[in-house]
Structure formats: C-alpha cells, structure tokens
Protein backbone atom coordinates (compact mmCIF):
# COMPACT_ATOMS: atom_id res chain seq x y z
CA UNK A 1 165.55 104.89 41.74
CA UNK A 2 164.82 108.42 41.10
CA UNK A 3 161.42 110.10 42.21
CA UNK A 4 159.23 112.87 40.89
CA UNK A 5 161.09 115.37 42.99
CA UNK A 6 164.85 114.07 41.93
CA UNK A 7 163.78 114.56 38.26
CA UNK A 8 162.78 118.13 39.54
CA UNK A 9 165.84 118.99 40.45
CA UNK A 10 168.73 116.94 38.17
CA UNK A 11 171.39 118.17 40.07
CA UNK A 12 170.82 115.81 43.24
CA UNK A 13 172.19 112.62 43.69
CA UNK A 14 170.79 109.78 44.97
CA UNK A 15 173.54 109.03 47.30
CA UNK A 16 173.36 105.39 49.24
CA UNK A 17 172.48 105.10 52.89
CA UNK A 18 175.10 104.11 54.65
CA UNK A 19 175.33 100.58 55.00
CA UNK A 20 174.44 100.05 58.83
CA UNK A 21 171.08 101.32 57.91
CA UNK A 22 170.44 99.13 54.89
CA UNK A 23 170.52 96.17 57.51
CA UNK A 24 167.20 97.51 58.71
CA UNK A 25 165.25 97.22 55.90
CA UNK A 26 165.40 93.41 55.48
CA UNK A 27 163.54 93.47 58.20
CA UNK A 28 160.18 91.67 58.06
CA UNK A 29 158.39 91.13 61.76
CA UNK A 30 156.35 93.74 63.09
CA UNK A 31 157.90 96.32 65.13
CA UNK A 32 156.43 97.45 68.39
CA UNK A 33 156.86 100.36 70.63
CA UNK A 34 159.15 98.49 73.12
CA UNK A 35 161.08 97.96 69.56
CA UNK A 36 161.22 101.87 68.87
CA UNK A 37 162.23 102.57 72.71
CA UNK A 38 164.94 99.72 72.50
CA UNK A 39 166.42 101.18 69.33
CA UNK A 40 166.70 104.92 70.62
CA UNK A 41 168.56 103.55 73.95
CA UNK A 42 171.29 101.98 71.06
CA UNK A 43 171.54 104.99 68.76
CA UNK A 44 172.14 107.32 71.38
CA UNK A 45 175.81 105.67 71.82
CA UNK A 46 176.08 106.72 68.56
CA UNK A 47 179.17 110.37 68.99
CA UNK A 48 177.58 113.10 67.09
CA UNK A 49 180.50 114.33 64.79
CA UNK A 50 179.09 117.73 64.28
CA UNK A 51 180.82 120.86 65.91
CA UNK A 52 178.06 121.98 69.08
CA UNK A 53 178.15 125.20 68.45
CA UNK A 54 174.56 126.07 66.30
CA UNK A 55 173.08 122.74 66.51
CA UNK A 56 169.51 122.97 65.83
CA UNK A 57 168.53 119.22 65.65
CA UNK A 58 169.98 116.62 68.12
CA UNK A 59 171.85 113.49 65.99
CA UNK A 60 169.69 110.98 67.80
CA UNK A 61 166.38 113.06 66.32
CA UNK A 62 167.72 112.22 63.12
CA UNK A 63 169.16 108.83 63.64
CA UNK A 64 166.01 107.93 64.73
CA UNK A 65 163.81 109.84 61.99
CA UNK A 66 166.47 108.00 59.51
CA UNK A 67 165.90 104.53 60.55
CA UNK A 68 162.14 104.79 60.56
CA UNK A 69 162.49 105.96 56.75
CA UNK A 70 164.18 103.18 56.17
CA UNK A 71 161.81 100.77 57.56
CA UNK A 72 159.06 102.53 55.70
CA UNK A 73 160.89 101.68 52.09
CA UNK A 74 163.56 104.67 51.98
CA UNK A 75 166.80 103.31 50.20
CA UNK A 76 168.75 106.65 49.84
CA UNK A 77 169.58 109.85 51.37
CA UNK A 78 167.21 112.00 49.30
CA UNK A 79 164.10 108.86 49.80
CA UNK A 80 165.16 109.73 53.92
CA UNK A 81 164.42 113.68 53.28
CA UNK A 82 161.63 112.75 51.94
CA UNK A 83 160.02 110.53 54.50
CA UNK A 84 160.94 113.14 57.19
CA UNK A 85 159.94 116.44 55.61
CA UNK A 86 156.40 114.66 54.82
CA UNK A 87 156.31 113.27 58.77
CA UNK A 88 153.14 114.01 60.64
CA UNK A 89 153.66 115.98 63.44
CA UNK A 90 152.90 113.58 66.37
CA UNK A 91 155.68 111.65 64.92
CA UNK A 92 158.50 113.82 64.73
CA UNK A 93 157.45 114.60 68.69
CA UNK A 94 158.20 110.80 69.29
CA UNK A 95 161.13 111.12 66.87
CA UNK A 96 162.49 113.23 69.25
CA UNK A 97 162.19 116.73 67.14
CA UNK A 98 161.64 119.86 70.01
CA UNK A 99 158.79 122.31 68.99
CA UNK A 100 159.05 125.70 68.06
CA UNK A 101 157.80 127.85 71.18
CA UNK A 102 156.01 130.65 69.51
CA UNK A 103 154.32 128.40 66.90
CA UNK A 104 153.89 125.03 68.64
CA UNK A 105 155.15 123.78 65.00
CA UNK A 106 158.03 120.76 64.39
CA UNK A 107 160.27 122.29 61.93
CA UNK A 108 161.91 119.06 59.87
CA UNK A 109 165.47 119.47 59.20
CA UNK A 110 166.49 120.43 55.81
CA UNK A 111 168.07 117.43 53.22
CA UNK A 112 171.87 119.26 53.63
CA UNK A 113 171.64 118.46 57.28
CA UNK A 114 170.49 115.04 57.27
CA UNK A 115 172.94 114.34 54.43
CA UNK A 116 175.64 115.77 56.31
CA UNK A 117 175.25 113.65 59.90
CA UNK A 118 174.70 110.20 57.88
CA UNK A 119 177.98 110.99 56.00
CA UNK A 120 179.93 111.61 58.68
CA UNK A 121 178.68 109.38 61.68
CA UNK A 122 181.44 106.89 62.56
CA UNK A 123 180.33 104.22 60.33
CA UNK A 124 181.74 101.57 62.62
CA UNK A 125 180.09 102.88 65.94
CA UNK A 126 176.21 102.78 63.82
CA UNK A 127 176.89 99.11 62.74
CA UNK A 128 177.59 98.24 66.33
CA UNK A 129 174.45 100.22 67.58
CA UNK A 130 172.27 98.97 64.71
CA UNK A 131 173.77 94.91 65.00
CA UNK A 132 173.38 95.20 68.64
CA UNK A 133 169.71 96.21 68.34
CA UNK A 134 169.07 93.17 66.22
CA UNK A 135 170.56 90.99 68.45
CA UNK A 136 168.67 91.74 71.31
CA UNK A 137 165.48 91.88 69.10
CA UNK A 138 166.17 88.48 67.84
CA UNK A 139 166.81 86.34 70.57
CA UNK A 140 168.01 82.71 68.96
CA UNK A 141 165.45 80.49 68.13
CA UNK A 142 164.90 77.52 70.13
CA UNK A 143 165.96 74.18 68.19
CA UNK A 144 165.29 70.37 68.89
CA UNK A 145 168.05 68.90 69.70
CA UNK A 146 169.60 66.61 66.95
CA UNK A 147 170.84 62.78 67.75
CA UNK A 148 174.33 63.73 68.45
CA UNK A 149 173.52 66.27 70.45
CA UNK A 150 171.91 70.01 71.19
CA UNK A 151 172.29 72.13 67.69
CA UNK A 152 174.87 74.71 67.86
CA UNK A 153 174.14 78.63 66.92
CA UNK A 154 176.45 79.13 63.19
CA UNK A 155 177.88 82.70 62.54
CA UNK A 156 178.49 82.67 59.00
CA UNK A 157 181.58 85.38 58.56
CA UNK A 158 181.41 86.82 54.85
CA UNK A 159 182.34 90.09 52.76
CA UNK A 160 180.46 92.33 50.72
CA UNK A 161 180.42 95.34 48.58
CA UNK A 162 178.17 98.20 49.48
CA UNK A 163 176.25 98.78 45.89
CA UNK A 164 176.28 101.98 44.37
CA UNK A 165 179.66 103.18 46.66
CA UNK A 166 181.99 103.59 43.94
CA UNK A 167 182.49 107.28 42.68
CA UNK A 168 185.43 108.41 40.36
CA UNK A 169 187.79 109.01 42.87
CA UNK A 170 186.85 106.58 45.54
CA UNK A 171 186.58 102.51 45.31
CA UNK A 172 183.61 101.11 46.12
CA UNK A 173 183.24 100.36 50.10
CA UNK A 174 183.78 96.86 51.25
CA UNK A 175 182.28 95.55 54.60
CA UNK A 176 182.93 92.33 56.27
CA UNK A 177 179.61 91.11 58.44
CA UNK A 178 178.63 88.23 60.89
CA UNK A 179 175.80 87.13 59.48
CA UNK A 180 173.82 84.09 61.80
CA UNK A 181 171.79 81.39 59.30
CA UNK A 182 168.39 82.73 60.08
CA UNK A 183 169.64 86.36 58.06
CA UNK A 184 170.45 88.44 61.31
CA UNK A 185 173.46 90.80 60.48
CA UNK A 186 175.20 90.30 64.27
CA UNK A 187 177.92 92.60 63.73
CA UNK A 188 179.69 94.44 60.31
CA UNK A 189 182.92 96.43 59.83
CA UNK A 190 184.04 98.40 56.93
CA UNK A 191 187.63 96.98 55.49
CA UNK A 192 189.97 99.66 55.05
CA UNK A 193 190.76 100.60 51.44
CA UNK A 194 194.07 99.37 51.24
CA UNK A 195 193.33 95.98 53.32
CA UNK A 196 191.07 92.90 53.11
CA UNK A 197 189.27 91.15 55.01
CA UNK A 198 191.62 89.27 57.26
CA UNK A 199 192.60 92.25 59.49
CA UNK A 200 189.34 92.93 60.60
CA UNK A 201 188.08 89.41 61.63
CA UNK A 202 188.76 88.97 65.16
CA UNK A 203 187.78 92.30 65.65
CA UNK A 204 184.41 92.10 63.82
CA UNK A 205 183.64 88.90 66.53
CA UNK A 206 185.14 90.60 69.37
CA UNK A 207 181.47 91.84 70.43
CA UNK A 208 179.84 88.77 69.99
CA UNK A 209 178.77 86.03 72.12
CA UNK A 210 180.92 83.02 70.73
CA UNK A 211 180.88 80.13 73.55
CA UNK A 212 179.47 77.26 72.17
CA UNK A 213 179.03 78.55 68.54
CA UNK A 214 179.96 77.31 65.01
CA UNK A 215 182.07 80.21 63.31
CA UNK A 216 181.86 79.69 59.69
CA UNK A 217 184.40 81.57 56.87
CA UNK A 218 185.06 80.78 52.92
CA UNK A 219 189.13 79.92 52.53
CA UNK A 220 190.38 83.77 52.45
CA UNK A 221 189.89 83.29 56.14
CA UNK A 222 192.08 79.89 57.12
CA UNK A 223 194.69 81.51 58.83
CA UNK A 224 196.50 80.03 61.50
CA UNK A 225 195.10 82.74 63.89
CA UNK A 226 192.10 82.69 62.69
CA UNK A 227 191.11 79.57 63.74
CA UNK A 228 193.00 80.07 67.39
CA UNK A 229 190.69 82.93 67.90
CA UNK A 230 187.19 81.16 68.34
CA UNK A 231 188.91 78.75 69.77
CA UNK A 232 190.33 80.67 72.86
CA UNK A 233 186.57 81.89 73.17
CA UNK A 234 185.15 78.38 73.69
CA UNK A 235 183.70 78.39 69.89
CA UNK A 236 184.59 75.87 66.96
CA UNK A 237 184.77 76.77 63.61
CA UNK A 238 184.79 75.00 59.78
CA UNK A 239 187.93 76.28 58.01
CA UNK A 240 187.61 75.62 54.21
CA UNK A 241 191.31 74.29 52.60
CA UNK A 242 192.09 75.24 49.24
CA UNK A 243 195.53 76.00 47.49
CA UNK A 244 196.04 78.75 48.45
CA UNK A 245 197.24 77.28 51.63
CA UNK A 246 199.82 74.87 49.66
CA UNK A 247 200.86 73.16 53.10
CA UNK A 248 197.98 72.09 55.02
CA UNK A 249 195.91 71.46 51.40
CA UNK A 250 198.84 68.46 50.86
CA UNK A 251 198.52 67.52 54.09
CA UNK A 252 194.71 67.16 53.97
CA UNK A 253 194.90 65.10 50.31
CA UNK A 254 196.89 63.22 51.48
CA UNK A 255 193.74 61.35 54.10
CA UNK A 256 192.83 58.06 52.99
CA UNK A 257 189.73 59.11 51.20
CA UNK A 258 189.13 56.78 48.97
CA UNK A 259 188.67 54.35 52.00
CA UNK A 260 186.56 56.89 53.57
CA UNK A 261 182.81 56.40 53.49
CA UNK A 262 180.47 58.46 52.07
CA UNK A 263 178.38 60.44 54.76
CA UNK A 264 176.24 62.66 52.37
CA UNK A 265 175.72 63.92 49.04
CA UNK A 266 174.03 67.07 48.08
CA UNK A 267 173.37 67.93 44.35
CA UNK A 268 172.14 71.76 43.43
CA UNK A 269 171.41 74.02 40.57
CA UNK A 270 173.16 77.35 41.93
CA UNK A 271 175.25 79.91 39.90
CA UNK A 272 174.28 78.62 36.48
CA UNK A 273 176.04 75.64 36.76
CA UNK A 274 175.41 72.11 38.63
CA UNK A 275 176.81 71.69 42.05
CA UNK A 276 177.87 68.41 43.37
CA UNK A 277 178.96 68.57 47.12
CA UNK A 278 179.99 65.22 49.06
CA UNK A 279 180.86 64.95 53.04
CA UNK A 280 183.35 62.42 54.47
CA UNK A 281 184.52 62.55 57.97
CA UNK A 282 188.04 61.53 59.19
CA UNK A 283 189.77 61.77 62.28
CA UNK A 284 193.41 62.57 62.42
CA UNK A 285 196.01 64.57 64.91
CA UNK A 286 198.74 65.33 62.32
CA UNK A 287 197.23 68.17 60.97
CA UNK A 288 198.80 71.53 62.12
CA UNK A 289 195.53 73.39 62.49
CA UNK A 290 194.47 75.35 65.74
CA UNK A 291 191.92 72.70 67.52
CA UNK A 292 192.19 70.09 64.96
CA UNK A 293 191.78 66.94 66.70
C-alpha cells in the first residue's frame, strides 16, 4: 500500500518491516502501560549495530517508536516514518526521544535513519526480544482438564515466507516460528539462504519452556533427532510419516489397521478441495522412533 506521500515522491520504496515486528500487529487485547514498560525492558537487549561515534537517537528510542507504529496499523518502513514524524510530543518523551536544550523541542529522526537501524538490527536477537515479550504477556490459558487427564500446552513448529522479501538479487526470506494454538508467535528464526528448515529446529526451541508440552511439526521435520530433542527436555511430540521417510513409513503400514478401530473422523472443506481425516490408535515397540512406545 502506497500513501499520499509515497506517490509524492515515486522514488521510495515501500520496503517490509522486518518480520519480528509484523508479529506485533496481530495483536488484538488492549495494551497497558505495564505492557509499554515490559516491552522497553526486552528491546533494550536488543545490540545497536550502528558505529557510536555521532549517534543522535538511541536504538531503543526507535525500537520503541517502531513497535508502537506498528501497533497503530504501520506495515512498512516508510508507514513507521510516518507514524513517528507525526508523534505528539509527550509521546516521543515516553518513547524515549531527549529534548533539544535551547528549544525544549523533540526532533523525530529522519526516514534514512530509522530505515537504516531496522535493516541492520540482528534479526534473530529482535525475534527473541519481541517472542519473549509475548510470552510473558500471554501467560497460558487455564484449561479444564480432559478425562484422560490435564490438557497439555501444543507448540505448533511451522515455516513461512516473509511477503514482499524477494528483490532481484536476493530470495525471498524464510523464517521458521513456534507458533502455540491460541496464535502466540513463542519464538522465530530466519533459515539461512542456502538451508531449510531442519538446521534451525532445536535451536528455534532452545528458549522455550518445553516440559510437559506437545511439540507439533509437518513431515519435513521427522528426523531421528528431531524427535530425541523434546524428548530429552521432558516434552512429547506428533511426528507426521510420509515417504519421504521410506523406512519407518513401511514399518508404520505395515500395523494391523484394518483391525484397528475407528477413534474419530473429521470431514472439512479447506484448500478447495474436501478433506477427510480419520484417527486410529495402536500400540507397538518395534518402531525405531525416539520415545515411541
């Protein structure tokens, strides 16, 4: 989306926000000034990657002023300019922007300089501070426990592609995020260009609270040490089998499932076709799966 003041000046791009920031503005609930105050004692963890010497504006000034565009609607670097340069004064005071001592004035940082820290902030380090905000924001709801016992918290683990992150000489960015099933982002790393996804697992949970979790992963991520991982931190996991694993997929057709009973069926409308999905439980101890019992 372009605005009056991109059209004024064609030769701007709207370049995306990075992609720790975009987790912000799903955000529904409220915020309140123990909110704000939380968020600023994450952010300032965040290294400013700017050479000291002439610094006029402090990184966690415009971290700060950056994430509050966001919230407001912003969904690119210009839309962040924007929101800051048209900031009231009182706010860029609790933003964290130092007033000019002849004038008594908050000067707003130009676009250039707010471009320039949001491109080159470790992108890894603002996921952490950003997921680690949420988290303690969004304590996990209390549930009722079920008939076979207390329900267990589910991390869904899943990949992405940051929209709009593809230029002519770069590919588009791919991120891999912890996501739990109430639409918290817990934690997010960027894949390296010339990886996937599997690399960066275990290191994507290794700030997370596992023990007594559910770790959930489409079948990219059945890998033997994969599954050992949550494991070893007192977590289970659902490991989906496909053919791509030749091995364990024969081992697992090979169940007697025909003289399995039917637990559930589930039939959806989802990605223009009808989905049919059917859940049988067996027990077995052949199966050369971490924790398989």
């Amino acid at each position: 989306m372009r605005t009056e003041r991109d059209r004024a000046c064609p030769n701007i791009i709207a370049h995306p926000i990075p992609s720790a920031l975009e987790q912000l503005g799903s955000l529904t609930d409220p915020l309140t000034s123990s909110d704000v105050a939380d968020l600023r004692r994450f952010l300032i963890l965040v290294a400013d990657p700017r050479d000291a010497r002439g610094l006029r504006y402090p990184a966690l000034a415009l971290l700060c002023a950056a994430v509050s565009a966001v919230l407001t609607g912003a969904r690119s670097l210009i839309a962040i300019s924007e929101w800051i340069t048209d900031a009231p004064q009182h706010v860029l005071g609790v933003l964290g922007f130092a007033a000019d001592p002849l004038t008594g004035l908050r000067p707003v940082p130009h676009a250039a300089t707010v471009r320039g820290l949001l491109q080159r902030v470790d992108g890894d380090a603002l996921d952490a501070a950003i997921s680690a905000y949420l988290q303690a924001r969004t304590p996990p709801p209390v549930e009722p426990e079920a008939e076979i016992g207390p329900v267990r918290r589910v991390i869904a683990v899943d990949g992405k592609v940051v929209r709009g992150s593809r230029t002519a000489t770069a590919a588009a960015i791919q991120l891999l995020a912890a996501v739990d099933h109430y639409g918290v982002v817990l934690a997010q790393r960027q894949v390296a260009s010339k990886s996937n996804e599997i690399p960066s697992f275990a290191p994507l949970l290794d700030g997370l609270e596992l023990e007594n979790t559910v770790v959930t992963a489409d079948a990219l991520h059945t890998q033997h040490d994969h599954g050992a991982y949550p494991t070893s931190r007192g977590a289970h996991y659902v490991a989906v089998v496909k053919k791509n694993h030749p091995g364990l997929y024969a081992q697992v057709r090979k169940l007697p499932w025909r003289d399995i009973p039917l637990g559930h069926r589930t039939r959806d409308h989802a990605h223009h076709r009808d989905e049919i999905r059917r859940l049988k439980v067996a027990a077995f101890s052949h199966l050369d799966c971490p924790g398989a019992r």
